[in-house]
PDB file of N, CA and C in Angstrom:
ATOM      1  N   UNK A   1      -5.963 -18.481  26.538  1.00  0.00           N
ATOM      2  CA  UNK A   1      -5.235 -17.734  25.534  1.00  0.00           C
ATOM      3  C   UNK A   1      -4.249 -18.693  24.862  1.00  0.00           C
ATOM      4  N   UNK A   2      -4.068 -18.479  23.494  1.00  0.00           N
ATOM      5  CA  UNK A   2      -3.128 -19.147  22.463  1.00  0.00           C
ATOM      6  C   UNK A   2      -1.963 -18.455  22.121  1.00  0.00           C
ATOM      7  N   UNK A   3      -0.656 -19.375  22.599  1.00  0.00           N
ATOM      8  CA  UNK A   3       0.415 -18.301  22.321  1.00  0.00           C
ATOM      9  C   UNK A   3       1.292 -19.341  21.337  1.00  0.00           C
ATOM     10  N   UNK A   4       1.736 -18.349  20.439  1.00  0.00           N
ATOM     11  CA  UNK A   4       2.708 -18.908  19.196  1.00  0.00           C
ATOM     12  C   UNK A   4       4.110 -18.813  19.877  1.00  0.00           C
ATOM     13  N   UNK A   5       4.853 -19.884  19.733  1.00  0.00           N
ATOM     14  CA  UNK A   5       5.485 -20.549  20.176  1.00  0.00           C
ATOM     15  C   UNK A   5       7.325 -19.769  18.884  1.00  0.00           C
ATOM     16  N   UNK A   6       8.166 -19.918  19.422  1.00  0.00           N
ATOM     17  CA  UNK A   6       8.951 -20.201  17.953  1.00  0.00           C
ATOM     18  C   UNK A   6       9.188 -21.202  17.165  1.00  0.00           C
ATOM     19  N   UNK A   7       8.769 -22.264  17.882  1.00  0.00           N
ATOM     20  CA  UNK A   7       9.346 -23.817  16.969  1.00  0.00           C
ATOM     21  C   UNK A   7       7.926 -24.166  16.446  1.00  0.00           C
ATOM     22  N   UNK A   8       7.121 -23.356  15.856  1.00  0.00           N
ATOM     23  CA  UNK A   8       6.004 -23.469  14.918  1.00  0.00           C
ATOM     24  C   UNK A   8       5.259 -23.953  15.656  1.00  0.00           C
ATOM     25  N   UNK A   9       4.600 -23.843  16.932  1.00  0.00           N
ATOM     26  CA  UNK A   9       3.382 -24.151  17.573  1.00  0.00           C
ATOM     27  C   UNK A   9       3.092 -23.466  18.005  1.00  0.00           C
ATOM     28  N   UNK A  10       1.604 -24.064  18.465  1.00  0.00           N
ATOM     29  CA  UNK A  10       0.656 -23.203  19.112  1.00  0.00           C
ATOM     30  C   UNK A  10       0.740 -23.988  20.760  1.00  0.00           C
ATOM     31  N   UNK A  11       0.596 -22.823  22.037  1.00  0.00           N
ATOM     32  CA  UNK A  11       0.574 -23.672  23.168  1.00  0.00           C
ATOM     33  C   UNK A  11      -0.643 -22.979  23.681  1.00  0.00           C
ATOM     34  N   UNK A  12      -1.256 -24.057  24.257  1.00  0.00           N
ATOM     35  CA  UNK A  12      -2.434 -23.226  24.871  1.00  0.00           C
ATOM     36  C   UNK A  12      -2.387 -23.360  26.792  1.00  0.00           C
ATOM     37  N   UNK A  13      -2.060 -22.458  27.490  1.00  0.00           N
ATOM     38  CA  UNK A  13      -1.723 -22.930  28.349  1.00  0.00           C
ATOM     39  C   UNK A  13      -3.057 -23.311  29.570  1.00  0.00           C
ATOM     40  N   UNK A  14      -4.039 -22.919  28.941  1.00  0.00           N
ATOM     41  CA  UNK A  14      -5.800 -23.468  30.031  1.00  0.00           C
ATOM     42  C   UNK A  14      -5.202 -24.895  30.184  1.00  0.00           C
ATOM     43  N   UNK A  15      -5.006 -25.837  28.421  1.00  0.00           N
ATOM     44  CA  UNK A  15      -4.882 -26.908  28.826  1.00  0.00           C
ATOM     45  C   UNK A  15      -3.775 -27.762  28.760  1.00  0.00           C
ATOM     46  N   UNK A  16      -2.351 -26.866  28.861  1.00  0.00           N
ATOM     47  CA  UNK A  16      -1.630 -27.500  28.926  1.00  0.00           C
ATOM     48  C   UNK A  16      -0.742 -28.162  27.829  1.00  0.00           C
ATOM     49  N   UNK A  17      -1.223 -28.231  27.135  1.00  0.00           N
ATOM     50  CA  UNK A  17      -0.955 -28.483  25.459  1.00  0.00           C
ATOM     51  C   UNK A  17      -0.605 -27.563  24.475  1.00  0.00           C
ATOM     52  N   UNK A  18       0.076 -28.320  23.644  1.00  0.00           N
ATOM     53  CA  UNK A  18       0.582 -27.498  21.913  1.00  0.00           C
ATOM     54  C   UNK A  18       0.949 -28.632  21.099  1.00  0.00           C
ATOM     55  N   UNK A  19       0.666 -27.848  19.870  1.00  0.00           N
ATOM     56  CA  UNK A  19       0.457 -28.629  18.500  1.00  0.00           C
ATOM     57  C   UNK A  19       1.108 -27.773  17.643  1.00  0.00           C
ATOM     58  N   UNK A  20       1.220 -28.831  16.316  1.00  0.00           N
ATOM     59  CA  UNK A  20       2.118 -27.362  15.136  1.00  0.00           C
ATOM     60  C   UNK A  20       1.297 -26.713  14.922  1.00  0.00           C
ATOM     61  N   UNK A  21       1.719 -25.359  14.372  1.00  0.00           N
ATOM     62  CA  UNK A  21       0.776 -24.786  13.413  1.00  0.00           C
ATOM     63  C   UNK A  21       0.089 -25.349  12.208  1.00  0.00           C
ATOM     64  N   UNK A  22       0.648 -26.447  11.671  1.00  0.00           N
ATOM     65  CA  UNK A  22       0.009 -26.448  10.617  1.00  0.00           C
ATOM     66  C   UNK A  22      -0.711 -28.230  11.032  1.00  0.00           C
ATOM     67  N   UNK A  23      -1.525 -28.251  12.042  1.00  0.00           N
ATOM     68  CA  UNK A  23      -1.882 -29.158  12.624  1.00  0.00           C
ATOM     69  C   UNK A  23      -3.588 -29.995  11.368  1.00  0.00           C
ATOM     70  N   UNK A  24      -3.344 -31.043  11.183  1.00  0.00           N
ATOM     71  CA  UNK A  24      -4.452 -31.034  10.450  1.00  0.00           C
ATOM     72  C   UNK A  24      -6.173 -30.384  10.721  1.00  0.00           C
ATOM     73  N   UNK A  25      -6.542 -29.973  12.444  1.00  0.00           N
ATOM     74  CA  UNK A  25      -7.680 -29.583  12.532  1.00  0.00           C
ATOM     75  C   UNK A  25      -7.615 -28.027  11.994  1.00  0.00           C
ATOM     76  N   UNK A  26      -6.473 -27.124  12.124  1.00  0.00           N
ATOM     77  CA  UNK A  26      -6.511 -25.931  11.941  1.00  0.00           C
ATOM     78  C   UNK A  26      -6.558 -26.144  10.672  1.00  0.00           C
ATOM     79  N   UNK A  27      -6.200 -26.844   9.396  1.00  0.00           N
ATOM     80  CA  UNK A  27      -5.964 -26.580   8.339  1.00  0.00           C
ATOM     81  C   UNK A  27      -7.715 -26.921   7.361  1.00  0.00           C
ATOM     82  N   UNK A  28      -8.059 -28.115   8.299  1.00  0.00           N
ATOM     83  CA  UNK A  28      -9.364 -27.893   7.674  1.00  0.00           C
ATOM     84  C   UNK A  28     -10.296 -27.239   8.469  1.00  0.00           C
ATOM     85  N   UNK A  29     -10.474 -26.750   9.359  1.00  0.00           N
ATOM     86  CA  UNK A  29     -10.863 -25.886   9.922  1.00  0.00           C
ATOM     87  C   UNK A  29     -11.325 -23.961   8.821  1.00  0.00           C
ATOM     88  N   UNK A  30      -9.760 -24.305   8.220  1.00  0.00           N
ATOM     89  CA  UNK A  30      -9.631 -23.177   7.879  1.00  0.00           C
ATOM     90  C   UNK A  30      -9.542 -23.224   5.847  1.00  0.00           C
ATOM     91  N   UNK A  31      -9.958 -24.254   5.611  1.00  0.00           N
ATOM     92  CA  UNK A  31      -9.938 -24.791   4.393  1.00  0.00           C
ATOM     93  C   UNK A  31     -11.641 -24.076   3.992  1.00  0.00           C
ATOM     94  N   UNK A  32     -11.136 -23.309   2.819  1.00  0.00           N
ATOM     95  CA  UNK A  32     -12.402 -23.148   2.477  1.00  0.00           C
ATOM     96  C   UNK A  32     -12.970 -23.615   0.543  1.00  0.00           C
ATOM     97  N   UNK A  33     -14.193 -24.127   0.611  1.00  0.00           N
ATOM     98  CA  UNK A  33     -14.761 -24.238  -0.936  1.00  0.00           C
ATOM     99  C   UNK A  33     -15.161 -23.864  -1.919  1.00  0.00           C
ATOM    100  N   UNK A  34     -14.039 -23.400  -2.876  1.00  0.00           N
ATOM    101  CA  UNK A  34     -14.661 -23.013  -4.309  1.00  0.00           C
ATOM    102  C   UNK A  34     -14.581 -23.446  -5.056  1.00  0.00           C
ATOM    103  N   UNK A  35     -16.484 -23.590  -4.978  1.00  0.00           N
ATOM    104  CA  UNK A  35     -16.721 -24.340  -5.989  1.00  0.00           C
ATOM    105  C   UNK A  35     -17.507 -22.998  -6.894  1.00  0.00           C
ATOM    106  N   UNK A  36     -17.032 -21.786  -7.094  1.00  0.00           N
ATOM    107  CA  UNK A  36     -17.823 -21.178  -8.379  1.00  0.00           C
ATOM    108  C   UNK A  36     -16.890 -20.403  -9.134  1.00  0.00           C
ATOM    109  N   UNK A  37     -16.360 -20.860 -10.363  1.00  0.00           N
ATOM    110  CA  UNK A  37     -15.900 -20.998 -11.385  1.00  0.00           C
ATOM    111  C   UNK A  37     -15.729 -19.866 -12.787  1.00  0.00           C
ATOM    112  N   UNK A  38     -14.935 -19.010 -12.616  1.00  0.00           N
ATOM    113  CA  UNK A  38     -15.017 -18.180 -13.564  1.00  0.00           C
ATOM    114  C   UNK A  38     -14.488 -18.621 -15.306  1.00  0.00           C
ATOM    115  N   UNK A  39     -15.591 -18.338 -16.062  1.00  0.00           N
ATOM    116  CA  UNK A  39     -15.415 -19.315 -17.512  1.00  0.00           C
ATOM    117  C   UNK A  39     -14.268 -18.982 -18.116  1.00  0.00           C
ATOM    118  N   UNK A  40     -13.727 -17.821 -18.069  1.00  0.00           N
ATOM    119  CA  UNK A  40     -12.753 -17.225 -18.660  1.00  0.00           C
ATOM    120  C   UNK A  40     -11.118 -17.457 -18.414  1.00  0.00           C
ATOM    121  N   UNK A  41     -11.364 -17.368 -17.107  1.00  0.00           N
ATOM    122  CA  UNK A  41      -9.326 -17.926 -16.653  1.00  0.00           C
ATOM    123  C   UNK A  41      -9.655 -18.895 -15.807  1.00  0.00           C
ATOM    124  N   UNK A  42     -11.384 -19.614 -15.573  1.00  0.00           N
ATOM    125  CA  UNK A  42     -11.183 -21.122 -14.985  1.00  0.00           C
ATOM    126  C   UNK A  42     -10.567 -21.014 -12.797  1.00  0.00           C
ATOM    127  N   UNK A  43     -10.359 -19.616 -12.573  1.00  0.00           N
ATOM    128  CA  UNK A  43     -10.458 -18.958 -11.146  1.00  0.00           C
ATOM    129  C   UNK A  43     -11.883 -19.275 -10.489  1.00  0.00           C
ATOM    130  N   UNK A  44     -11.436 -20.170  -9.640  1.00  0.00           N
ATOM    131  CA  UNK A  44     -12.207 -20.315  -8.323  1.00  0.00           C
ATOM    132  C   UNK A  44     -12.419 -19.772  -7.170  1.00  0.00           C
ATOM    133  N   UNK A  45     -13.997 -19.577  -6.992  1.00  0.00           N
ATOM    134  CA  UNK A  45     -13.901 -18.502  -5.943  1.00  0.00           C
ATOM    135  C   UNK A  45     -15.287 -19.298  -5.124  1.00  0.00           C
ATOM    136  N   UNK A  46     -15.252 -18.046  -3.827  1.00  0.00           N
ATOM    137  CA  UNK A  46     -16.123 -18.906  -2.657  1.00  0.00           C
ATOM    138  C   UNK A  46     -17.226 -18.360  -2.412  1.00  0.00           C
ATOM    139  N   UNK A  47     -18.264 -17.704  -3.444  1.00  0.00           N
ATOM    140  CA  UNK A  47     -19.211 -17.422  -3.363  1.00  0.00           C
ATOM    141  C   UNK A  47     -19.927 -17.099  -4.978  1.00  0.00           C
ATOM    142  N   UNK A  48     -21.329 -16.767  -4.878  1.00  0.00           N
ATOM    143  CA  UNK A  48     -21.397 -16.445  -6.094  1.00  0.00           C
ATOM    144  C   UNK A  48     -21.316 -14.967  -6.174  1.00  0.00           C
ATOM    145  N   UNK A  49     -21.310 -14.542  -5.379  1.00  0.00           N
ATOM    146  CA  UNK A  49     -21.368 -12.605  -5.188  1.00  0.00           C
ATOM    147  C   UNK A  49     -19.984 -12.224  -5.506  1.00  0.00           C
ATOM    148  N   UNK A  50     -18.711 -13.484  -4.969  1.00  0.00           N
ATOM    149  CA  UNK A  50     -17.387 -12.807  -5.767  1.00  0.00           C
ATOM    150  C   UNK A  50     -17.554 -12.866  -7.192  1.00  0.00           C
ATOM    151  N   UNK A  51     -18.000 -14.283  -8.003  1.00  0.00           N
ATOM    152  CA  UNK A  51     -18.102 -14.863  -9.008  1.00  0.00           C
ATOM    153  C   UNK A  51     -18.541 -13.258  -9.759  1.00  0.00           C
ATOM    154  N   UNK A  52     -19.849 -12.975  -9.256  1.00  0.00           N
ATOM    155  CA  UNK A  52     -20.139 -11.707 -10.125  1.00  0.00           C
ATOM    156  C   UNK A  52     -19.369 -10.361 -10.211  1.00  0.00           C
ATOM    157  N   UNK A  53     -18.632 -10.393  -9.179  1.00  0.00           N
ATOM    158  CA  UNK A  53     -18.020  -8.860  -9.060  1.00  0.00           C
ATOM    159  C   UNK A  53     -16.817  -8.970  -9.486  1.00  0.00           C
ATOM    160  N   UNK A  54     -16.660 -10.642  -9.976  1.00  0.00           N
ATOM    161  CA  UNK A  54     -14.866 -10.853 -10.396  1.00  0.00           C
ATOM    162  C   UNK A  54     -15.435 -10.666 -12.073  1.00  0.00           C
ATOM    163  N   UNK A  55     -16.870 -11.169 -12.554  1.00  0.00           N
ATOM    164  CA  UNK A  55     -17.452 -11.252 -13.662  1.00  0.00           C
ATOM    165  C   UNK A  55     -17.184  -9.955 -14.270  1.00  0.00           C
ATOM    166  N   UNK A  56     -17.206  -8.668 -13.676  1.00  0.00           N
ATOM    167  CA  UNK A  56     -17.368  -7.262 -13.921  1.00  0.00           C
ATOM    168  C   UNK A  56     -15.845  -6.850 -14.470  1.00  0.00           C
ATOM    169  N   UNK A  57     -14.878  -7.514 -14.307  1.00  0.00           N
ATOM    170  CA  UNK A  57     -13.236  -7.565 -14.754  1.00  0.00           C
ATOM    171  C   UNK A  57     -13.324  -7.888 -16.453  1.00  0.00           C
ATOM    172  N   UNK A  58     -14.360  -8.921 -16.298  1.00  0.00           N
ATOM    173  CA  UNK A  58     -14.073  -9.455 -18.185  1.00  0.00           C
ATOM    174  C   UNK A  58     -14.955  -8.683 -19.035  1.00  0.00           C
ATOM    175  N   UNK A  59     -16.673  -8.475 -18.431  1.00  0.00           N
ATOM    176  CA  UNK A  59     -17.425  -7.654 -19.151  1.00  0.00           C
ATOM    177  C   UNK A  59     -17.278  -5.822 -19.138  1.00  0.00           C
ATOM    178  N   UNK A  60     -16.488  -5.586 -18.514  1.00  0.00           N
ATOM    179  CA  UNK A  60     -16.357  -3.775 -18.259  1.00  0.00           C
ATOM    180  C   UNK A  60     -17.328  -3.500 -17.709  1.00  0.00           C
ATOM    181  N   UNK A  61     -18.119  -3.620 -17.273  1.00  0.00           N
ATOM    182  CA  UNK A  61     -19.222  -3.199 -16.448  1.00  0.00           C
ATOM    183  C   UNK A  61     -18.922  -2.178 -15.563  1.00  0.00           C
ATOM    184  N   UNK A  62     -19.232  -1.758 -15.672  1.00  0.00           N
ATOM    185  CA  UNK A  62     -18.954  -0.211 -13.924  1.00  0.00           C
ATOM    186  C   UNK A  62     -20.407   0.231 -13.767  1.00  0.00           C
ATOM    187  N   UNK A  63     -21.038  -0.963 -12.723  1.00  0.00           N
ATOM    188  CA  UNK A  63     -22.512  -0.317 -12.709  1.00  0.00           C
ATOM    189  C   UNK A  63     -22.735   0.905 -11.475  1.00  0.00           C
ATOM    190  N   UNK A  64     -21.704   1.463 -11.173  1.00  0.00           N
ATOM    191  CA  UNK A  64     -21.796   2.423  -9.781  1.00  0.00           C
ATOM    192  C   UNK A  64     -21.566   3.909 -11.078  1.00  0.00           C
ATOM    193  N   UNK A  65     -22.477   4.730 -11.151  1.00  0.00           N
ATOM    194  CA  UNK A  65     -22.324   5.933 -11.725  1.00  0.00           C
ATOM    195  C   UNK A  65     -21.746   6.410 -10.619  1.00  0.00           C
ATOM    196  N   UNK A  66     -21.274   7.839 -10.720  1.00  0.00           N
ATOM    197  CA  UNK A  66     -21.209   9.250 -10.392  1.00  0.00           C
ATOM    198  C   UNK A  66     -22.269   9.940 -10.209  1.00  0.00           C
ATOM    199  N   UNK A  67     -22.915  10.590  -9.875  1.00  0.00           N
ATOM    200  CA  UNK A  67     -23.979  11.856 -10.128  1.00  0.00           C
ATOM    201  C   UNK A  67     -23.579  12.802 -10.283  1.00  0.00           C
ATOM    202  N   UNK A  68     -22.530  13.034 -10.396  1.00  0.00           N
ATOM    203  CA  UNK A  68     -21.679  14.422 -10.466  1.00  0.00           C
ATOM    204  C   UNK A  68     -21.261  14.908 -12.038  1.00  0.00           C
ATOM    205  N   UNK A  69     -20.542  13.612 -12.628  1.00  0.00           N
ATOM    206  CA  UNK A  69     -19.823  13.368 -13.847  1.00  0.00           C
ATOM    207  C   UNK A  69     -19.853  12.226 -14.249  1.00  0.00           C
ATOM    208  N   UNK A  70     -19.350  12.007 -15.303  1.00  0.00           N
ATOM    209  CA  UNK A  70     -19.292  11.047 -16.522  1.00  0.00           C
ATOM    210  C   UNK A  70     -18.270   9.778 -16.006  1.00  0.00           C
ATOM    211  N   UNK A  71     -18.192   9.604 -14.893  1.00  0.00           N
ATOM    212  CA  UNK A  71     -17.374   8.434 -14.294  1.00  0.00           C
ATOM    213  C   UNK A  71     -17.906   7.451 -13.850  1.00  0.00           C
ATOM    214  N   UNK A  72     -17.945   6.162 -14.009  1.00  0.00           N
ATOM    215  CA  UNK A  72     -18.612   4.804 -13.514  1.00  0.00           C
ATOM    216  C   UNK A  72     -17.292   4.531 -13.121  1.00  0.00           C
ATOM    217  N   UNK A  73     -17.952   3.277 -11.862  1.00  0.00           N
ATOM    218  CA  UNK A  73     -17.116   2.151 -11.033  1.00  0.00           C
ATOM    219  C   UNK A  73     -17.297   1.214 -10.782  1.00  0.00           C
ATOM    220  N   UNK A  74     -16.716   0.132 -10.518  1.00  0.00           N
ATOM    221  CA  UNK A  74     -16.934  -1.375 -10.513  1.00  0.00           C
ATOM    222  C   UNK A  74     -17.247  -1.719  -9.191  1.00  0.00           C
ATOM    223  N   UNK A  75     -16.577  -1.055  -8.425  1.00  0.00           N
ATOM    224  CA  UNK A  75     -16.816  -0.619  -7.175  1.00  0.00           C
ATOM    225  C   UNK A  75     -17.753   0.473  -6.247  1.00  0.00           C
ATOM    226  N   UNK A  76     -18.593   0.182  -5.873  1.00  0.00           N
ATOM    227  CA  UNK A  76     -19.515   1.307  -4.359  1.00  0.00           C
ATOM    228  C   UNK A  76     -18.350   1.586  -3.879  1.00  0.00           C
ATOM    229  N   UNK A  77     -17.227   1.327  -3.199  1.00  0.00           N
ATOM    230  CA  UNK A  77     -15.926   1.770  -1.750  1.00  0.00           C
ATOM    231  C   UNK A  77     -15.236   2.851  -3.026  1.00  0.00           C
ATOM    232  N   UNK A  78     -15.519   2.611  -4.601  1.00  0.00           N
ATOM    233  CA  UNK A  78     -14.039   3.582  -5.320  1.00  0.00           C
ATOM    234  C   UNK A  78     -15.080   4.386  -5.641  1.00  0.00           C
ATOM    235  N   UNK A  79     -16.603   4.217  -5.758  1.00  0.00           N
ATOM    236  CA  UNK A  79     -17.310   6.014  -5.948  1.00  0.00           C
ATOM    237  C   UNK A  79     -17.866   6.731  -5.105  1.00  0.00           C
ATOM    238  N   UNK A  80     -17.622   6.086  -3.498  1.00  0.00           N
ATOM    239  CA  UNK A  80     -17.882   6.921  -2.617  1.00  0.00           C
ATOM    240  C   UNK A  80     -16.292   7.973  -2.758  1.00  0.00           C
ATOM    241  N   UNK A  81     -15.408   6.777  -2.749  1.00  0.00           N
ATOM    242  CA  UNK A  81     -13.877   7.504  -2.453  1.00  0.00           C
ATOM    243  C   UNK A  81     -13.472   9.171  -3.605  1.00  0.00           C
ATOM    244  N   UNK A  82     -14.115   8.533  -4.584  1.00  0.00           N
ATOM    245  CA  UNK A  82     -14.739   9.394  -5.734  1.00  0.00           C
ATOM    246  C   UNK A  82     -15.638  10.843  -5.536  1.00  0.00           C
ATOM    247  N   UNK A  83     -16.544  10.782  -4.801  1.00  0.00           N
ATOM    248  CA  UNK A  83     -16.641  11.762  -4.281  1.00  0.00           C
ATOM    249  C   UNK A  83     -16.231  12.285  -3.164  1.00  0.00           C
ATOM    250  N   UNK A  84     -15.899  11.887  -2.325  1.00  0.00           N
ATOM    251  CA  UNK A  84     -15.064  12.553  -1.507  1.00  0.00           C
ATOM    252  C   UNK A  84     -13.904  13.328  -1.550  1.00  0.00           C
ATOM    253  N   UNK A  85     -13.033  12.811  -2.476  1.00  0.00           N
ATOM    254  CA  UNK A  85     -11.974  13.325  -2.763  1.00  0.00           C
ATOM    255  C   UNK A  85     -12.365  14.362  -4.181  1.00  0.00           C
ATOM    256  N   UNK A  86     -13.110  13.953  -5.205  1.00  0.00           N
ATOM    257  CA  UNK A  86     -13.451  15.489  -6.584  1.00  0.00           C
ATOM    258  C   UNK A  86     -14.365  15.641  -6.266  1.00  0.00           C
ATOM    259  N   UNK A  87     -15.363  15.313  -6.208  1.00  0.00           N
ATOM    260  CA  UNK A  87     -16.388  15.751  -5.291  1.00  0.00           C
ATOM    261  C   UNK A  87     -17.037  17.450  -3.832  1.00  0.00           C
ATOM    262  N   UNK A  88     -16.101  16.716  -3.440  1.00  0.00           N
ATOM    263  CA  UNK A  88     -15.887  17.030  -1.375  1.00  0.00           C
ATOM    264  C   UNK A  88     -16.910  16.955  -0.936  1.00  0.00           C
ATOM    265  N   UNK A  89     -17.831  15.822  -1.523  1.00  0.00           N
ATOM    266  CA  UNK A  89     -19.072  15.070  -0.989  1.00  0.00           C
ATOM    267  C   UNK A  89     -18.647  14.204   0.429  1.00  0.00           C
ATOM    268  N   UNK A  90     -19.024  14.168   1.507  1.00  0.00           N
ATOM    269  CA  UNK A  90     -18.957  13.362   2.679  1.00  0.00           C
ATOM    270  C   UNK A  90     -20.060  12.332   2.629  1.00  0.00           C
TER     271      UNK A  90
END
């Protein structure tokens, strides 16, 4: 087990040792790459599946209808929430 320390470390006591938190293996460890590029504000992101669903912000797109009513969403999680709540679809 890893216990945080107050003077910014981590101690691990299996082996006896601690390091800072901001130790260079944790940081690239935890370093991640974006490399896919939105044309518009030049925002980097870490997949292409964000790339598209961040894409849906500039074009208006709301490809999630309703079946109920005249409401689209950019989001599946805001037209389930959508019916559930005007709806009282479960």
């Amino acid at each position: 087990m890893v216990i945080h320390t107050s003077d910014r470390t981590l101690y691990n006591p299996s082996t006896g040792m601690s390091r800072p938190l901001d130790h260079p293996i944790r940081m690239e460890r935890n370093a991640v790459v974006k490399s896919f590029v939105c044309t518009e504000y030049l925002k980097e992101l870490s997949s292409s599946a964000r790339l598209k669903f961040h894409m849906l912000i500039h074009t208006g797109e709301k490809p999630f209808k309703c079946p109920h009513c005249d409401k689209s969403f950019r989001d599946v999680t805001n037209r389930k929430t959508h019916l559930r709540f005007v709806h009282k679809i479960q």
